[in-house]
Protein backbone atom coordinates (compact mmCIF):
# COMPACT_ATOMS: atom_id res chain seq x y z
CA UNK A 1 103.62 74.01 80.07
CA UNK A 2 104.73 70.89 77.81
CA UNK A 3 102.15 71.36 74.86
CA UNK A 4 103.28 67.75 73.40
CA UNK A 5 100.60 66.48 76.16
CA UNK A 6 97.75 68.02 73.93
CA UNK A 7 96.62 66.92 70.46
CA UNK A 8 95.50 70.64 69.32
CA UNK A 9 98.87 72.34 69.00
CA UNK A 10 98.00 73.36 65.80
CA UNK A 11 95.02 74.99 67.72
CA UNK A 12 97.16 76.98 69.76
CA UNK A 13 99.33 78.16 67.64
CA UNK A 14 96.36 79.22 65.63
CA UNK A 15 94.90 81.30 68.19
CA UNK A 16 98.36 82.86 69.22
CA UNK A 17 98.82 84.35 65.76
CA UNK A 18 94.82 85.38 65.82
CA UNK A 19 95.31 87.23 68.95
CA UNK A 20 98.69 88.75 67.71
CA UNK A 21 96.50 90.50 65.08
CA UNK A 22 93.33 91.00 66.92
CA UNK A 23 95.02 92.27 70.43
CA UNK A 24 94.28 95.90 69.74
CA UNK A 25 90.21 94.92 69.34
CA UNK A 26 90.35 92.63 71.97
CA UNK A 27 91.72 94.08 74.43
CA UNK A 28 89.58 97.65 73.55
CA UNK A 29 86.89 95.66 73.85
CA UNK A 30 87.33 94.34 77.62
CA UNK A 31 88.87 97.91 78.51
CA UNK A 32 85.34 99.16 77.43
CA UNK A 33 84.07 96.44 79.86
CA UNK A 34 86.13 97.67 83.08
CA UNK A 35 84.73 101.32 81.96
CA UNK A 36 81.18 100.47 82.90
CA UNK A 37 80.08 102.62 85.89
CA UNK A 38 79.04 100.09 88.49
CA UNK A 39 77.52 102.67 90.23
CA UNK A 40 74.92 103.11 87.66
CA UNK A 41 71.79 101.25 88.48
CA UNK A 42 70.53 101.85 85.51
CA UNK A 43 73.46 100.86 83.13
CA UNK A 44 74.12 97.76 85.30
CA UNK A 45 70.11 96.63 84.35
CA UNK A 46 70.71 97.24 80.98
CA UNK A 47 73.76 94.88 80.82
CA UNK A 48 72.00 91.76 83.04
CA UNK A 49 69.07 92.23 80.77
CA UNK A 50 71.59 91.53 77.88
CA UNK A 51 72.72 88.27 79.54
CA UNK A 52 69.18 87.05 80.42
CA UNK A 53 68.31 87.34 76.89
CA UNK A 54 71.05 85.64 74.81
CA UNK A 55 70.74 82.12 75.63
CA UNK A 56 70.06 80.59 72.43
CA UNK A 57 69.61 83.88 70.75
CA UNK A 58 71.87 86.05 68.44
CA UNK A 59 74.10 88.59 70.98
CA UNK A 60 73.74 90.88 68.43
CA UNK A 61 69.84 90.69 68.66
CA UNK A 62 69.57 90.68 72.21
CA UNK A 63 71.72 93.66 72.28
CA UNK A 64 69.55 96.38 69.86
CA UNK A 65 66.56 94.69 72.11
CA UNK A 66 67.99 95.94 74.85
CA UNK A 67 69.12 98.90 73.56
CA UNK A 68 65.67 99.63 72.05
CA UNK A 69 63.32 98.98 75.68
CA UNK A 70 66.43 101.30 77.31
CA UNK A 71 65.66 104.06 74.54
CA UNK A 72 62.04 103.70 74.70
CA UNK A 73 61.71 103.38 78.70
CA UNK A 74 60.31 100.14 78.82
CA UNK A 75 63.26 98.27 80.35
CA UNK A 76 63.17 100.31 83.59
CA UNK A 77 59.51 100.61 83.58
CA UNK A 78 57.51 99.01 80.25
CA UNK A 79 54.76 95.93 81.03
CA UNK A 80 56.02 92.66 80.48
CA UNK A 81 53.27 92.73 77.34
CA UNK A 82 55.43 95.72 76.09
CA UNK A 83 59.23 94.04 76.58
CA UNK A 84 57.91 90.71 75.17
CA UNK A 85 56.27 92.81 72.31
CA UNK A 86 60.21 94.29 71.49
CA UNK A 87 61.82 90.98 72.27
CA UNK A 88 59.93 89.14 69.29
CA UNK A 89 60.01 91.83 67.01
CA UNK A 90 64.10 91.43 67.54
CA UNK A 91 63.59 87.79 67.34
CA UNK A 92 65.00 86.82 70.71
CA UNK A 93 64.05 83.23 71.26
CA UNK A 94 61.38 82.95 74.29
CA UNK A 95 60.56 85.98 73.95
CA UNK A 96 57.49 85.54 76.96
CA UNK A 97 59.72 83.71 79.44
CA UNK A 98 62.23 86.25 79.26
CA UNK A 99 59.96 89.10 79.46
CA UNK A 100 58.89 87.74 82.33
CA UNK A 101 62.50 87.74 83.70
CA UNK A 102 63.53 91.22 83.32
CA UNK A 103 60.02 92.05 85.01
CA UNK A 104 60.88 89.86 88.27
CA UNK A 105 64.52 90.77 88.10
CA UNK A 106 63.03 94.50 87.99
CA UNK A 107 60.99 94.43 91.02
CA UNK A 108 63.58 92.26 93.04
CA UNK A 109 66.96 94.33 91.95
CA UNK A 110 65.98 97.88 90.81
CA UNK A 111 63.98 98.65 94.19
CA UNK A 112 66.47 100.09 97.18
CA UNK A 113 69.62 99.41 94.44
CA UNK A 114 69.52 96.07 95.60
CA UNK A 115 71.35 94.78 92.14
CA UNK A 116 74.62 97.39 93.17
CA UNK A 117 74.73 95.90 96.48
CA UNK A 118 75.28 92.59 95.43
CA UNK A 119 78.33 93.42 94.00
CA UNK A 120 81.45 92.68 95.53
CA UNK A 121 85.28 92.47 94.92
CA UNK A 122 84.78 88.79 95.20
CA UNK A 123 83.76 87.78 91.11
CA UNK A 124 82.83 84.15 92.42
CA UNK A 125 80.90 85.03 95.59
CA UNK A 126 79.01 87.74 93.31
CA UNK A 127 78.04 85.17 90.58
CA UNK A 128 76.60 82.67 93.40
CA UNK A 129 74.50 85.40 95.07
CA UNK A 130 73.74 86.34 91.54
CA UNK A 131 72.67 82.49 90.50
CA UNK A 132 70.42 82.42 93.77
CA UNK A 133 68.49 85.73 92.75
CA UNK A 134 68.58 86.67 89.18
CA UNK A 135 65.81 84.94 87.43
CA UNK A 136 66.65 83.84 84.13
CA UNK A 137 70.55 83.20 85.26
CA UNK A 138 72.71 80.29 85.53
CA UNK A 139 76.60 80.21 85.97
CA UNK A 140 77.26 81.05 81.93
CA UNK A 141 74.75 84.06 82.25
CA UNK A 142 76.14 84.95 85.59
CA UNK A 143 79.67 85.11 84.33
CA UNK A 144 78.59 86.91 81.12
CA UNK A 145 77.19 89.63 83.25
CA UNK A 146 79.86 90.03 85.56
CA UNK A 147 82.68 90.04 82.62
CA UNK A 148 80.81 92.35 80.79
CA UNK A 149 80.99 95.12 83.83
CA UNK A 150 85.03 94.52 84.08
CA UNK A 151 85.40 91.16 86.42
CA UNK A 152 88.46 88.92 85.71
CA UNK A 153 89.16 85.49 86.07
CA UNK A 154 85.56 84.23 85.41
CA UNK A 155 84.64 81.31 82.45
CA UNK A 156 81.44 82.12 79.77
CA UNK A 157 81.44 78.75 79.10
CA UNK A 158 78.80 77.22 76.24
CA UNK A 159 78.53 74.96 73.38
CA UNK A 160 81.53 77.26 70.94
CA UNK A 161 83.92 77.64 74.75
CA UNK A 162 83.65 73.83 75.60
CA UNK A 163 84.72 72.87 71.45
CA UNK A 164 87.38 75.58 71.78
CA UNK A 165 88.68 73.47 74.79
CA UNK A 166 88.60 70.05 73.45
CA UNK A 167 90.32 71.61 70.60
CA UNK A 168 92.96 72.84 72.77
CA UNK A 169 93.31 69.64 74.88
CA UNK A 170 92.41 70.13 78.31
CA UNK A 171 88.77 68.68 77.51
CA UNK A 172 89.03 64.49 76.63
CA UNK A 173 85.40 65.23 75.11
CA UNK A 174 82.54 68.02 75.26
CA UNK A 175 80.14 67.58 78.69
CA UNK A 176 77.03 69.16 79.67
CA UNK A 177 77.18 72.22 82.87
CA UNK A 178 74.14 70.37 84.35
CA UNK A 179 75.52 71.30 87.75
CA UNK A 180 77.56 73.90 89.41
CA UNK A 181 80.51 71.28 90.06
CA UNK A 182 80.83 70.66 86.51
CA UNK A 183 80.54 73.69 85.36
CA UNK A 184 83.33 74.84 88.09
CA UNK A 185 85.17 71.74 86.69
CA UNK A 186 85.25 73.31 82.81
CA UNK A 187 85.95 76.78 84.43
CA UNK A 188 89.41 75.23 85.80
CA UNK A 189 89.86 74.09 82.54
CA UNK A 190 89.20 76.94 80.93
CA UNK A 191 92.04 79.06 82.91
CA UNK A 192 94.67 76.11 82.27
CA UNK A 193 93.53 77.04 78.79
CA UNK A 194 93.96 80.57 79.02
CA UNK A 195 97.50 80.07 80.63
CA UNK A 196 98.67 77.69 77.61
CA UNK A 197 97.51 80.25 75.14
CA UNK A 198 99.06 82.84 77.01
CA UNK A 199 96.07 85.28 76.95
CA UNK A 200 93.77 86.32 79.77
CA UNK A 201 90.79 84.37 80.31
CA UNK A 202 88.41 87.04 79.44
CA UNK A 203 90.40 87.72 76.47
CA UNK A 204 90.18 84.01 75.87
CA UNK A 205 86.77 83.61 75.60
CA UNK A 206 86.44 86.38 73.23
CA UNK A 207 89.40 85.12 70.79
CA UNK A 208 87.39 82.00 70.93
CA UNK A 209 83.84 83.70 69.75
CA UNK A 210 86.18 85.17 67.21
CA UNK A 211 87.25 81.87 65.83
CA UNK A 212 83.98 81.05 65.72
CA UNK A 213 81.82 83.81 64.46
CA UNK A 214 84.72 86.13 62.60
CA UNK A 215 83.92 89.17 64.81
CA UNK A 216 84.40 90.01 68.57
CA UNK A 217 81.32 91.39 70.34
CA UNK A 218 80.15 90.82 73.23
């Protein structure tokens, strides 16, 4: 594709020569993503409970709260007194409404393995019957979620992705995902994005966290 049609060339070139170097983490990172046993119940808990709890709240954070209610056996069966108890001491923002969350999502997902048997080859359909039933999940946490156990082709699109693409060009100016058209809209963009790069887009939105935060994660 013509990149003179784009005012952040310098952009791309910028995260071409980023991913050059950072390939090997990268893409060891989202091969430890397509490792996760989606036939784990468990393990598949521990990862939506991730997403629920990193909107507005450091990954990193979310993460050793998660991994400390999965150590201490309060994710799978705690009170949600006890999970919002671990979730401040972490300092994950709304730390009551998202207790609440993994309590509902608990007793709706975890009971007959419902949470395995919404998964599907389909990484779209799965996020929509995922947005209609996860509590504490719209599109961006629904995508997050499904990346993170090894789907492709699927946009985590917030405030760093949408920059990243008016950066790149194929955003005029940053919008708000206040609907599932628009954010299906940025998610087009995104993969036009991930094409002019040259990366995948999962790779993509992980070169972009790096440009913005100096790490990769998760």
């Amino acid at each position: 594709m013509d990149l003179t049609q784009f005012d952040g060339r310098g952009f791309i070139e910028k995260l071409r020569r980023d991913y050059s170097i950072m390939r090997p983490v990268i893409e060891g990172r989202l091969e430890e993503f397509r490792r996760v046993d989606r036939s784990d119940a468990g393990r598949l808990f521990e990862e939506l409970a991730f997403c629920i709890l990193t909107p507005q709240s450091s990954a990193k954070r979310a993460d050793a709260a998660v991994k400390e209610l999965s150590r201490s056996g309060l994710l799978l069966n705690g009170k949600a007194s006890d999970v919002y108890s671990v979730l401040r001491q972490w300092g994950v923002r709304f730390p009551a409404a998202k207790a609440r969350y993994i309590i509902l999502d608990r007793r709706v997902l975890m009971g007959g393995e419902r949470l395995k048997q919404l998964l599907s080859q389909d990484g779209r359909e799965t996020r929509d019957k995922l947005v209609k039933v996860v509590w504490g999940f719209g599109y961006k946490e629904a995508s997050h979620f499904l990346r993170n156990i090894g789907y492709k082709g699927l946009a985590i699109i917030d405030r760093h992705v949408i920059r990243g693409l008016v950066r790149i060009g194929v955003l005029r100016r940053e919008v708000n995902l206040s609907s599932r058209r628009r954010y299906l809209m940025v998610e087009e963009r995104f993969i036009e994005a991930a094409e002019i790069v040259g990366v995948q887009p999962e790779a993509l939105d992980l070169l972009l966290w790096f440009e913005g935060t100096g790490e990769v994660f998760k």
